[in-house]
C-alpha atoms as a PDB file:
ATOM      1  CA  UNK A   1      -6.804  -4.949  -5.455  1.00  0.00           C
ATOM      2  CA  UNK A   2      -7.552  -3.071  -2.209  1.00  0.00           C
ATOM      3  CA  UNK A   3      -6.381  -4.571   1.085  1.00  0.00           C
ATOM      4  CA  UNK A   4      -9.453  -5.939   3.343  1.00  0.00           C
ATOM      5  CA  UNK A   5     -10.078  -7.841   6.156  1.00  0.00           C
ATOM      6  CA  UNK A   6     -10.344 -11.628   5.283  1.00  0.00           C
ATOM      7  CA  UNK A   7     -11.358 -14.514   7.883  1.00  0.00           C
ATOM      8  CA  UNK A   8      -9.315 -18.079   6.587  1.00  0.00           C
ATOM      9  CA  UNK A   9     -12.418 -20.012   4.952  1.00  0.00           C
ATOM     10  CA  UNK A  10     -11.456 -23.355   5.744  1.00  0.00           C
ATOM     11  CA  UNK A  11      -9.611 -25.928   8.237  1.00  0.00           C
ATOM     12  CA  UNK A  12      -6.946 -27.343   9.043  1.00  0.00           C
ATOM     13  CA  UNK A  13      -6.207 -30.573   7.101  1.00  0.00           C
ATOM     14  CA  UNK A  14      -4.900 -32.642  10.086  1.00  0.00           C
ATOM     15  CA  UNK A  15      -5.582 -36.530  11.149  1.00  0.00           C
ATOM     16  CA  UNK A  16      -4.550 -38.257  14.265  1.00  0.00           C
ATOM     17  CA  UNK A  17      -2.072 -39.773  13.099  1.00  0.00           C
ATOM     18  CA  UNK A  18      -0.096 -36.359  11.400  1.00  0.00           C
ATOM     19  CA  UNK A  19       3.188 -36.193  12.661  1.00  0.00           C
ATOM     20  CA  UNK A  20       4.722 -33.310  10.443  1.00  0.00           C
ATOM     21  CA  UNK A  21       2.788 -30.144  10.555  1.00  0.00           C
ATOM     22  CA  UNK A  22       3.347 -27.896   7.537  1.00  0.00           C
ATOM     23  CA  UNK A  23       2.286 -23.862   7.772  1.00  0.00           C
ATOM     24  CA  UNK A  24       1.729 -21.786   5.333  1.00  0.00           C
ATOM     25  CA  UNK A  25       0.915 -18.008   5.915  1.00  0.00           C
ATOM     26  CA  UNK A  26      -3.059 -17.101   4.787  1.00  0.00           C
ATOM     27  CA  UNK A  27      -4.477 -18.611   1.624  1.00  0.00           C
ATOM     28  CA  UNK A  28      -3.913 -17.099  -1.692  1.00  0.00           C
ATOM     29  CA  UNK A  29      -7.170 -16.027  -3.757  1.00  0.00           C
ATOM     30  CA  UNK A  30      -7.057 -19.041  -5.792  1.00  0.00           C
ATOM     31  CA  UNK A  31      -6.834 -21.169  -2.600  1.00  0.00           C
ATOM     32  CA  UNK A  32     -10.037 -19.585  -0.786  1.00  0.00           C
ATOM     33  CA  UNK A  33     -11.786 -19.854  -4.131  1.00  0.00           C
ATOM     34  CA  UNK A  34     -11.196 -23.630  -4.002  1.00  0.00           C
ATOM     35  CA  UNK A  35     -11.427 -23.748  -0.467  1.00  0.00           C
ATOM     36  CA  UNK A  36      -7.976 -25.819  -0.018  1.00  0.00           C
ATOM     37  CA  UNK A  37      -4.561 -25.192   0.172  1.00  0.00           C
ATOM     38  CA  UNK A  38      -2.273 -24.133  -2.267  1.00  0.00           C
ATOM     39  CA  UNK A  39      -5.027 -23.898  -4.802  1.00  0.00           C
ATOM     40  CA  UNK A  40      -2.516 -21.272  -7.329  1.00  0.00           C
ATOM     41  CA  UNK A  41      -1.640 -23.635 -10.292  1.00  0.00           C
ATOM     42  CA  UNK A  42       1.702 -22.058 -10.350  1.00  0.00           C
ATOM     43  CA  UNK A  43       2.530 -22.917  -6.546  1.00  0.00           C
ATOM     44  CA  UNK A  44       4.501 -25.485  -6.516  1.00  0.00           C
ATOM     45  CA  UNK A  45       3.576 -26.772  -3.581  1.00  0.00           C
ATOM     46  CA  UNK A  46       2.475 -30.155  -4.631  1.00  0.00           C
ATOM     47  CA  UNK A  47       4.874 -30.559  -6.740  1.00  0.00           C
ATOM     48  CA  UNK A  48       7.497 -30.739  -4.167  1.00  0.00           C
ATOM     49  CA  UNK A  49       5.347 -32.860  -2.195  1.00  0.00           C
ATOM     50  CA  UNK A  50       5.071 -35.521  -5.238  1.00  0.00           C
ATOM     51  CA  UNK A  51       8.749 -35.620  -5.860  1.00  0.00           C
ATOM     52  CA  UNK A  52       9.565 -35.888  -2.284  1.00  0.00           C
ATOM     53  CA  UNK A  53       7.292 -38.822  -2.109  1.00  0.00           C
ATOM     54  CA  UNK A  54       7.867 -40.407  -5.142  1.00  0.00           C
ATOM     55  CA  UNK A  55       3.724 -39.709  -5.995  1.00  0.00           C
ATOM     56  CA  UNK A  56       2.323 -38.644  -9.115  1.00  0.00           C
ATOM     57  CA  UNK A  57       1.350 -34.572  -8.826  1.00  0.00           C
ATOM     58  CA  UNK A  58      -2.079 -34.623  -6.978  1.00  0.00           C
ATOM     59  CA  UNK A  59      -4.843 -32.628  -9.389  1.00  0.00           C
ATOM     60  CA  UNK A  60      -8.408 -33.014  -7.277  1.00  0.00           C
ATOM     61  CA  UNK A  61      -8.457 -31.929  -3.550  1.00  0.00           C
ATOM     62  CA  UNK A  62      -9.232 -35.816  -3.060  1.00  0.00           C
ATOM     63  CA  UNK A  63      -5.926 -36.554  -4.243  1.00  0.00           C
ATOM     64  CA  UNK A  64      -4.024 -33.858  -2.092  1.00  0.00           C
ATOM     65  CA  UNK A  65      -5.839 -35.020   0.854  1.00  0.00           C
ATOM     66  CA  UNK A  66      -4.825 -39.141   0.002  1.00  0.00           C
ATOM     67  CA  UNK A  67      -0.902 -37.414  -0.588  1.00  0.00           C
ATOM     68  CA  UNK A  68      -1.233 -35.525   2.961  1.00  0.00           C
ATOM     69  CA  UNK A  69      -2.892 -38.439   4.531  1.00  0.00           C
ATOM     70  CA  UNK A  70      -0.142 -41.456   3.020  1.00  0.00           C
ATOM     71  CA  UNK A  71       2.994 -39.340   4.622  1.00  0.00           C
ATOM     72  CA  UNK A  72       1.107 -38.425   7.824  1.00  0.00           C
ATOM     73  CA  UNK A  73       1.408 -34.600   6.975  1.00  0.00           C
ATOM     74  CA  UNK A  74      -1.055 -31.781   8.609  1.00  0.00           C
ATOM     75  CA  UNK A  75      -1.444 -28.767   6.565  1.00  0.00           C
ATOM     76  CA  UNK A  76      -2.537 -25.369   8.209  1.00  0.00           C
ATOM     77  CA  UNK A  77      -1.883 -21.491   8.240  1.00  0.00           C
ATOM     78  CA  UNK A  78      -0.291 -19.324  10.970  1.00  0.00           C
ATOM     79  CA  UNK A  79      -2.812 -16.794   9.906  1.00  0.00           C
ATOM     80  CA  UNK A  80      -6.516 -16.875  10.615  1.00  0.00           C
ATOM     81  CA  UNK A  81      -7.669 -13.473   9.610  1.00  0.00           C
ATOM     82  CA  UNK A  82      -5.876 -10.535   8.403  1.00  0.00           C
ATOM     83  CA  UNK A  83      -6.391  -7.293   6.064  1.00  0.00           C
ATOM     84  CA  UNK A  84      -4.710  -8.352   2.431  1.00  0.00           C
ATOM     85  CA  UNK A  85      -4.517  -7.203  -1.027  1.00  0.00           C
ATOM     86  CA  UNK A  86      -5.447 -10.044  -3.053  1.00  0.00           C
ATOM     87  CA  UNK A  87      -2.687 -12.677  -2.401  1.00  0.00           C
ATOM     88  CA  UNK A  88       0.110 -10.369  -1.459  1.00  0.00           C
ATOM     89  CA  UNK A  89       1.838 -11.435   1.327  1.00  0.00           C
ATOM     90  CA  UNK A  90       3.733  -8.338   1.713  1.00  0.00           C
ATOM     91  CA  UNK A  91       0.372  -6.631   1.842  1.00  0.00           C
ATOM     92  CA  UNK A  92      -0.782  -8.469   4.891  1.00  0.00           C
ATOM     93  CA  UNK A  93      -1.616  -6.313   8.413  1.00  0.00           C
ATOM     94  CA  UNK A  94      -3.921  -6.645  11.129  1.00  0.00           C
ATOM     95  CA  UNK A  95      -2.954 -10.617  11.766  1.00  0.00           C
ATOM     96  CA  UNK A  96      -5.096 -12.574  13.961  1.00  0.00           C
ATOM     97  CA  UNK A  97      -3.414 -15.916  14.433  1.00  0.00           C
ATOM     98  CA  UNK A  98      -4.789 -19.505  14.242  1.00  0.00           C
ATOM     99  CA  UNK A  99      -4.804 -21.326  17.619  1.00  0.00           C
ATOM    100  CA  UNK A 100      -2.264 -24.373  16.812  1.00  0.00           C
ATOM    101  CA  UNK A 101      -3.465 -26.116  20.118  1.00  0.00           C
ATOM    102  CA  UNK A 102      -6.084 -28.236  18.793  1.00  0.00           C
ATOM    103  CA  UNK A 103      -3.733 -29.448  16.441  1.00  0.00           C
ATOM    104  CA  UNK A 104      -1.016 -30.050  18.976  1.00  0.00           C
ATOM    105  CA  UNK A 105      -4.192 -32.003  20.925  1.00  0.00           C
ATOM    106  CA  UNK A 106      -5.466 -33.656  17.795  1.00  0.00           C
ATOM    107  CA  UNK A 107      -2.287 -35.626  16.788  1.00  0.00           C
ATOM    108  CA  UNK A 108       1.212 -36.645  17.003  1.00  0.00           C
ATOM    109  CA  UNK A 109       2.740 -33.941  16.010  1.00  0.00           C
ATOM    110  CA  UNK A 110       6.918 -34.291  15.867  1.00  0.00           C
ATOM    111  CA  UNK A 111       7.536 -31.321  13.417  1.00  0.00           C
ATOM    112  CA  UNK A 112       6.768 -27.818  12.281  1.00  0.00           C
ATOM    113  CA  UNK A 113       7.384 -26.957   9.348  1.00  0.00           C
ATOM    114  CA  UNK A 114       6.627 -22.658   7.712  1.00  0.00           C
ATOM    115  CA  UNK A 115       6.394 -22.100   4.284  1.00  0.00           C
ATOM    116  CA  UNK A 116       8.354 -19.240   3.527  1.00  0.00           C
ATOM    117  CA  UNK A 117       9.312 -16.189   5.319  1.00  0.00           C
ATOM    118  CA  UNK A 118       5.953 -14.495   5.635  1.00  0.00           C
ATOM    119  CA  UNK A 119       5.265 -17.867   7.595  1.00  0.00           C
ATOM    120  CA  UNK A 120       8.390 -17.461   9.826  1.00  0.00           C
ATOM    121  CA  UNK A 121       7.491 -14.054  10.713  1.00  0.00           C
ATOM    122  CA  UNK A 122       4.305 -14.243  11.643  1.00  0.00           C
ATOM    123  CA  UNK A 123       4.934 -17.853  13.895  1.00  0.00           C
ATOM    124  CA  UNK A 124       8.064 -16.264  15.462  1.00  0.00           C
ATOM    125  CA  UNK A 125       5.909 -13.260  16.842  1.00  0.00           C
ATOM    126  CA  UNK A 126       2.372 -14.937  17.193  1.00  0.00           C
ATOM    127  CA  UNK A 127       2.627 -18.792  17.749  1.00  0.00           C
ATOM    128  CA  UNK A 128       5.820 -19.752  19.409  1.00  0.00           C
ATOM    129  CA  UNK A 129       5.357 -17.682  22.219  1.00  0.00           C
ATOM    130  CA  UNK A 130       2.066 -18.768  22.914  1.00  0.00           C
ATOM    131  CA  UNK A 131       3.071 -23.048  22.145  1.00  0.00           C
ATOM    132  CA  UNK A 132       7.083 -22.897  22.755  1.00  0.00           C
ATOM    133  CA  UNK A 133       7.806 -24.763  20.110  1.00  0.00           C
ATOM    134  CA  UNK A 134       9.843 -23.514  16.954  1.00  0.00           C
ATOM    135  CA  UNK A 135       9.783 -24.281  13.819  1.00  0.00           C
ATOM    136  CA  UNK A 136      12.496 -25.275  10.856  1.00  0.00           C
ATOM    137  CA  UNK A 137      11.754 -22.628   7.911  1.00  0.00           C
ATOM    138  CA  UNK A 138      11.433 -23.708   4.204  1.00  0.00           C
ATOM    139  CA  UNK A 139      11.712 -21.638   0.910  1.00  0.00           C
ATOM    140  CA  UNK A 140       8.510 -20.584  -0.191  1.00  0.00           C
ATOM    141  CA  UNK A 141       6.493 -22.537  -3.024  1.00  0.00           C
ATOM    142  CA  UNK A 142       5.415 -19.308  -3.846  1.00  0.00           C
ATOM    143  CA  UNK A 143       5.092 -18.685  -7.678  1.00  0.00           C
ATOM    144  CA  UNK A 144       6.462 -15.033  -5.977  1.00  0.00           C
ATOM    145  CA  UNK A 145       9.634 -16.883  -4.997  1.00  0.00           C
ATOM    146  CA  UNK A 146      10.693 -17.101  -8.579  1.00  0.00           C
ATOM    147  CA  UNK A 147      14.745 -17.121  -7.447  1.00  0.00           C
ATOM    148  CA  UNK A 148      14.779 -20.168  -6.165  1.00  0.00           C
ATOM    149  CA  UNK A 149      13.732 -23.472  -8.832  1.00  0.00           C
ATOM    150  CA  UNK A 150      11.547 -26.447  -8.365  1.00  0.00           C
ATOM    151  CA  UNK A 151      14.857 -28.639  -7.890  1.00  0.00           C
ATOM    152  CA  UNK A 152      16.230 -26.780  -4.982  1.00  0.00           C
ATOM    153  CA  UNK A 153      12.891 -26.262  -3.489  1.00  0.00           C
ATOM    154  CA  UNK A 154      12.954 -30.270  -3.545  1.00  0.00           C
ATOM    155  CA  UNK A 155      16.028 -31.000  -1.716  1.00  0.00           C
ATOM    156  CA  UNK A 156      15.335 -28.085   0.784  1.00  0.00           C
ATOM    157  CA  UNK A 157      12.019 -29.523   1.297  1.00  0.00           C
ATOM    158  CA  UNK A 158      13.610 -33.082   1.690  1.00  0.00           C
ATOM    159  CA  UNK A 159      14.260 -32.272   5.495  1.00  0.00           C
ATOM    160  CA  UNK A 160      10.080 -33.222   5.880  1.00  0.00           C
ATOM    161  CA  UNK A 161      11.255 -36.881   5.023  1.00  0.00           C
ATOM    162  CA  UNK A 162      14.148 -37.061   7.892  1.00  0.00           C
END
């Protein structure tokens, strides 16, 4: 597929009571199709989430939202536009990043969390400058992160519960 400019098609999922804010990089295809995060049905995003949690897998974005919502998690992007191929992270260029601020304003926020390197990159040179606050970097859910399995993803991920 040939790289263009893409604009992030939805918000933030954040309430006021978030206090762990989890970033991702730009949505995948299958995630601006559905207009959610983590929309790929081989991310294992939710997954991790539901074992963490001890919560069935959420399947409808009503359920991911009543998942996010029970543990008080905020899910956005460092990214809000940039030129990509498809879902390619190392395809990405021309990053415009999402202001975190209203976020920051919105709720209690207590932790930042990035999804995967792409993530850390792109916060490290774009957003922690700009809010001063780092952020503890997790492996990626990515189906593209094939090296690492669902069972060390969870107890990496378990950190979000501390």
């Amino acid at each position: 597929m040939k790289p263009g400019p893409v604009v992030h098609p939805f918000p933030a999922f954040v309430r006021a009571d978030s206090k762990i804010l989890i970033l991702g990089s730009f949505p995948s295809v299958k995630s601006r199709e559905q207009m959610f995060f983590y929309g790929h049905p081989q991310n294992r995003f939710w997954r991790v989430l539901a074992a963490l949690f001890d919560a069935p897998v959420p399947q409808t974005i009503p359920e991911k939202c009543a998942l996010l919502e029970r543990n008080r998690i905020a899910l956005w992007d460092v990214i809000g536009s940039c030129t990509i191929a498809g879902s390619s992270d190392s395809s990405i260029t021309d990053v415009v990043p999402n202001d975190l601020q209203p976020i920051l304003d919105a709720a209690p926020i207590e932790r930042i969390f990035v999804n995967g390197k792409t993530a850390e990159r792109c916060y490290i040179r774009y957003t922690e400058p700009v809010i001063g606050r780092k952020a503890i970097v997790l492996p990626s859910t990515s189906p593209a992160n094939a090296a690492c399995s669902l069972q060390r993803l969870i107890e990496q991920w378990s950190m979000i519960k501390m």
